[in-house]
Protein backbone atom coordinates (compact mmCIF):
# COMPACT_ATOMS: atom_id res chain seq x y z
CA UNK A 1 -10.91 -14.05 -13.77
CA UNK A 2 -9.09 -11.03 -13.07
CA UNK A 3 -8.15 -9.60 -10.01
CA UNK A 4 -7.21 -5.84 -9.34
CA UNK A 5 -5.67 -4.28 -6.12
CA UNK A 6 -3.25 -1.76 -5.86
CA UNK A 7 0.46 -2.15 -7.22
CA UNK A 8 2.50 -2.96 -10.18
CA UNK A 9 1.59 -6.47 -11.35
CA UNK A 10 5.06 -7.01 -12.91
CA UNK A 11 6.78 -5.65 -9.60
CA UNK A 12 4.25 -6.97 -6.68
CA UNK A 13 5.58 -5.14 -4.10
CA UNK A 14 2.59 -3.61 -2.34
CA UNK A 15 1.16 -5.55 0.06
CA UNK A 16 -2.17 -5.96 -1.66
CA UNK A 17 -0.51 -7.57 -4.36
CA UNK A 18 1.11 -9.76 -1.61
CA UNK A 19 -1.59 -10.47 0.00
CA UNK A 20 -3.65 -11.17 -3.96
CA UNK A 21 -1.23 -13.59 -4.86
CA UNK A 22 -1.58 -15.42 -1.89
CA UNK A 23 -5.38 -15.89 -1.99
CA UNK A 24 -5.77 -15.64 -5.89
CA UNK A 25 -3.75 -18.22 -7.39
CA UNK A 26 -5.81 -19.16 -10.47
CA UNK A 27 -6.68 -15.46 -11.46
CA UNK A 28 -4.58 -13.10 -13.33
CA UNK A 29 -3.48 -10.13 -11.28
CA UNK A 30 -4.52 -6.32 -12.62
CA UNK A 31 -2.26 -3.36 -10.57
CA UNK A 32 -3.29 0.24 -10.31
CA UNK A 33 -2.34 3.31 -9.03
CA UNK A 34 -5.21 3.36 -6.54
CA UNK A 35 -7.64 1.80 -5.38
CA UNK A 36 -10.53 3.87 -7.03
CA UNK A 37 -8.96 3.04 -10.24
CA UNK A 38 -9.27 -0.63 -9.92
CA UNK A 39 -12.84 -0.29 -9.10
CA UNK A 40 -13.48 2.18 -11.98
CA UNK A 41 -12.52 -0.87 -13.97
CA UNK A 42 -14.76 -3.39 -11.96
CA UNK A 43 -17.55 -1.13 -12.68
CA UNK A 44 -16.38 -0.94 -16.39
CA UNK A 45 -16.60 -4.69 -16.42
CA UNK A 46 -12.51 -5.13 -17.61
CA UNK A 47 -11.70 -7.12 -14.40
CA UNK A 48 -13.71 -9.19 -12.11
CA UNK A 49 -12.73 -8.54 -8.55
CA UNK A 50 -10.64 -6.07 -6.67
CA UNK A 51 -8.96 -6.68 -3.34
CA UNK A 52 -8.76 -3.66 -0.51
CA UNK A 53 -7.17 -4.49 2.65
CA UNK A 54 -9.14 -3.30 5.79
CA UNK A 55 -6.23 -0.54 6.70
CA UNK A 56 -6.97 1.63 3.79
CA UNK A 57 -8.61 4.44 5.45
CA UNK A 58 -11.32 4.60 2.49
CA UNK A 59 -12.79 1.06 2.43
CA UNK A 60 -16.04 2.42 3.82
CA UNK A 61 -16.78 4.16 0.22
CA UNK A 62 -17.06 0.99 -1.01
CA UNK A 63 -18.55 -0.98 1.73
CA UNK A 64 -21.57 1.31 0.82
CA UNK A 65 -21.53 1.50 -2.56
CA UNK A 66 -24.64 0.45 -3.72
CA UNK A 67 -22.92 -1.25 -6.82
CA UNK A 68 -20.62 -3.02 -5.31
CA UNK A 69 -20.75 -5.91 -2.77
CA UNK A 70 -18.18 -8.03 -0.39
CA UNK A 71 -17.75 -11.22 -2.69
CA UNK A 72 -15.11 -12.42 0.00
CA UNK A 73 -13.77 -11.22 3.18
CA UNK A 74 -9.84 -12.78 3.86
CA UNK A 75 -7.30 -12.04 7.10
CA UNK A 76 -3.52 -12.97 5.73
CA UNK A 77 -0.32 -11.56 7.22
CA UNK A 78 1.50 -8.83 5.49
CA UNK A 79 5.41 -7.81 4.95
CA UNK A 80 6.74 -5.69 7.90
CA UNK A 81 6.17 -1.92 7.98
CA UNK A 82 9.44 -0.14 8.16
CA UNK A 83 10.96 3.42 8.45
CA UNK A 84 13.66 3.09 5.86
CA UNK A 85 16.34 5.77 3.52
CA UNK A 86 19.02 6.10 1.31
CA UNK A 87 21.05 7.07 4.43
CA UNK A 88 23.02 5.01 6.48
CA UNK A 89 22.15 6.86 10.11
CA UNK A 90 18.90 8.74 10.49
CA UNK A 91 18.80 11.81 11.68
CA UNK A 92 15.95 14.54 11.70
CA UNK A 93 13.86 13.89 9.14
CA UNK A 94 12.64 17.32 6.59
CA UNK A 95 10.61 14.81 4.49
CA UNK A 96 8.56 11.52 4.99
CA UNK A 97 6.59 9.86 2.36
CA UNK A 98 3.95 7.48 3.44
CA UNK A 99 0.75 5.56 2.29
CA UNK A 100 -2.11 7.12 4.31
CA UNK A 101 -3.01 3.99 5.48
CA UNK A 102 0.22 3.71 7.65
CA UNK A 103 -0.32 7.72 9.02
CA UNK A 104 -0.64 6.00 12.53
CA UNK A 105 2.77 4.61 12.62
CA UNK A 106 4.73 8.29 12.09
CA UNK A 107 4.49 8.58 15.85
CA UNK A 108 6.82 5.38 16.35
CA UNK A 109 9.80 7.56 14.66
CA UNK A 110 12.33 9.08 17.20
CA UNK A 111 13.56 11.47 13.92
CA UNK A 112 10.56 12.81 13.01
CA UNK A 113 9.55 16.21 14.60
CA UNK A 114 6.99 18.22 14.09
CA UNK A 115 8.87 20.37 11.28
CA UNK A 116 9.01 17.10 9.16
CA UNK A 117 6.65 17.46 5.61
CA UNK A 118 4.68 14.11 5.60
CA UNK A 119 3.77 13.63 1.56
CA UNK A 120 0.97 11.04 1.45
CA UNK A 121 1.49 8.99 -1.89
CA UNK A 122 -0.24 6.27 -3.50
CA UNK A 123 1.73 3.13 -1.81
CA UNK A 124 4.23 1.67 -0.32
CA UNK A 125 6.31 1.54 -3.41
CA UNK A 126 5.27 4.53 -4.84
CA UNK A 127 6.94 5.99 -1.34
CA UNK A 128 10.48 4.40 -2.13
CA UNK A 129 10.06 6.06 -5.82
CA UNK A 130 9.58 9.42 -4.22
CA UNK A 131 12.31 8.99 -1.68
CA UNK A 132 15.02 8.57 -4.05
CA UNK A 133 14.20 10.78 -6.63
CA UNK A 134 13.74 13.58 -3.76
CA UNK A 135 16.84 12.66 -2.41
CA UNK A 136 19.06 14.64 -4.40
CA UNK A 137 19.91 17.49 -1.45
CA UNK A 138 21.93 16.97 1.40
CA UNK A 139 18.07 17.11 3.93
CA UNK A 140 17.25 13.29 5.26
CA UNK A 141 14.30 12.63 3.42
CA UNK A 142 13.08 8.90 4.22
CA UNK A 143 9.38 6.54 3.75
CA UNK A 144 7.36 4.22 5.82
CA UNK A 145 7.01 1.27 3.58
CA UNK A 146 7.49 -2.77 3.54
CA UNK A 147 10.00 -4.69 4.26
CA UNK A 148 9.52 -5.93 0.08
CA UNK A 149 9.25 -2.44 -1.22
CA UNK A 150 12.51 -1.62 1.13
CA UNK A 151 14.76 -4.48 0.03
CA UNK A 152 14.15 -4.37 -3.29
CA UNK A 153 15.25 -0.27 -3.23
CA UNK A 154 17.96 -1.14 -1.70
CA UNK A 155 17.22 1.16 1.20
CA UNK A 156 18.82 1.16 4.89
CA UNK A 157 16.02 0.24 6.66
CA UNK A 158 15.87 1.92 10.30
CA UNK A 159 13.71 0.78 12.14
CA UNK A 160 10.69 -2.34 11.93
CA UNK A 161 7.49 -0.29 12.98
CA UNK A 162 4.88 -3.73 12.70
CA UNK A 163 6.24 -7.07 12.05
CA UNK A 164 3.22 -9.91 11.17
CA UNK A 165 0.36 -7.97 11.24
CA UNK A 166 -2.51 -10.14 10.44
CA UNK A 167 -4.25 -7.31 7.73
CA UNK A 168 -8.12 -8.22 7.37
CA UNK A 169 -9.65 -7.00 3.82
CA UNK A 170 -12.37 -7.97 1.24
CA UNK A 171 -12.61 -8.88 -2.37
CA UNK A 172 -15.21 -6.84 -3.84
CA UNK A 173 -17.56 -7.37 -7.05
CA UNK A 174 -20.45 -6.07 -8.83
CA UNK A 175 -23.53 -6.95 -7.61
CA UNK A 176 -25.38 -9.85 -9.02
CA UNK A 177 -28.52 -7.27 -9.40
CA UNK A 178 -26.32 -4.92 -10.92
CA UNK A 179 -25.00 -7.04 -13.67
């Protein structure tokens, strides 16, 4: 069977693919951009399953779609959540980029103000992307991400914001009705 969540399957730096290879060790792994992609393709029948953990702020769209249902429900820990740059201090930050599921966290930042331009992206790695290749003026630009996504950057990381968070989710399918 095959399994979509959000990330790069060749990368598997998100924590949903973290999480998916932890749980699904006999199915093949599917990443996309976003989570309404991967279940565009459950509905299209090209994979099988598709795993959303319980902090993305839009699970309830597909709690109640009538299409879909909760195949299996899981609780596994997750990488850290950390504030991390290219820079070696922080300082004020002009630009954050950040997953909207980890919104909640941007108060725990002593360099963010209230001038600071939050830019919401797809994940956690899709943050680091956007934080290097916006990094080209001499403004502190940084990313809330994981400690995976961070590391494998190469990025300073600043400060942990959630070690061993326990993240809840569910595997969804088509309904057996449906099929």
């Amino acid at each position: 069977m095959i399994l979509g969540t959000l990330g790069n399957e060749l990368s598997q730096l998100t924590c949903s693919m973290h999480i998916a290879k932890e749980l699904s060790t006999d199915d093949e792994l599917k990443g996309f951009s976003s989570f309404e992609r991967a279940i565009e393709s459950l509905k299209k029948n090209t994979i099988q399953k598709v795993l959303i953990p319980g902090a993305y702020p839009d699970i309830n769209k597909f709690i109640m779609d009538n299409d879909l249902e909760v195949y299996k429900s899981f609780v596994e820990k997750i990488p850290s959540l950390v504030f991390a740059s290219n820079s070696k201090k922080p300082k004020e930050c002009s630009e954050l980029f950040l997953h909207k599921a980890t919104k909640n966290l941007v108060t725990d930042i002593p360099s963010i103000s209230s001038v600071t331009k939050l830019t919401y992206v797809d994940s956690n790695e899709e943050a680091c992307e956007k934080l290097i290749m916006n990094n080209q003026d001499q403004s502190f630009t940084a990313c809330i991400t994981n400690s995976l996504c961070a590391e494998y950057f190469n990025l300073k990381i600043h400060t942990i914001l959630r070690e061993g968070i326990s993240m809840p989710g569910a595997i969804f399918k088509i309904k057996e009705n449906n099929k």
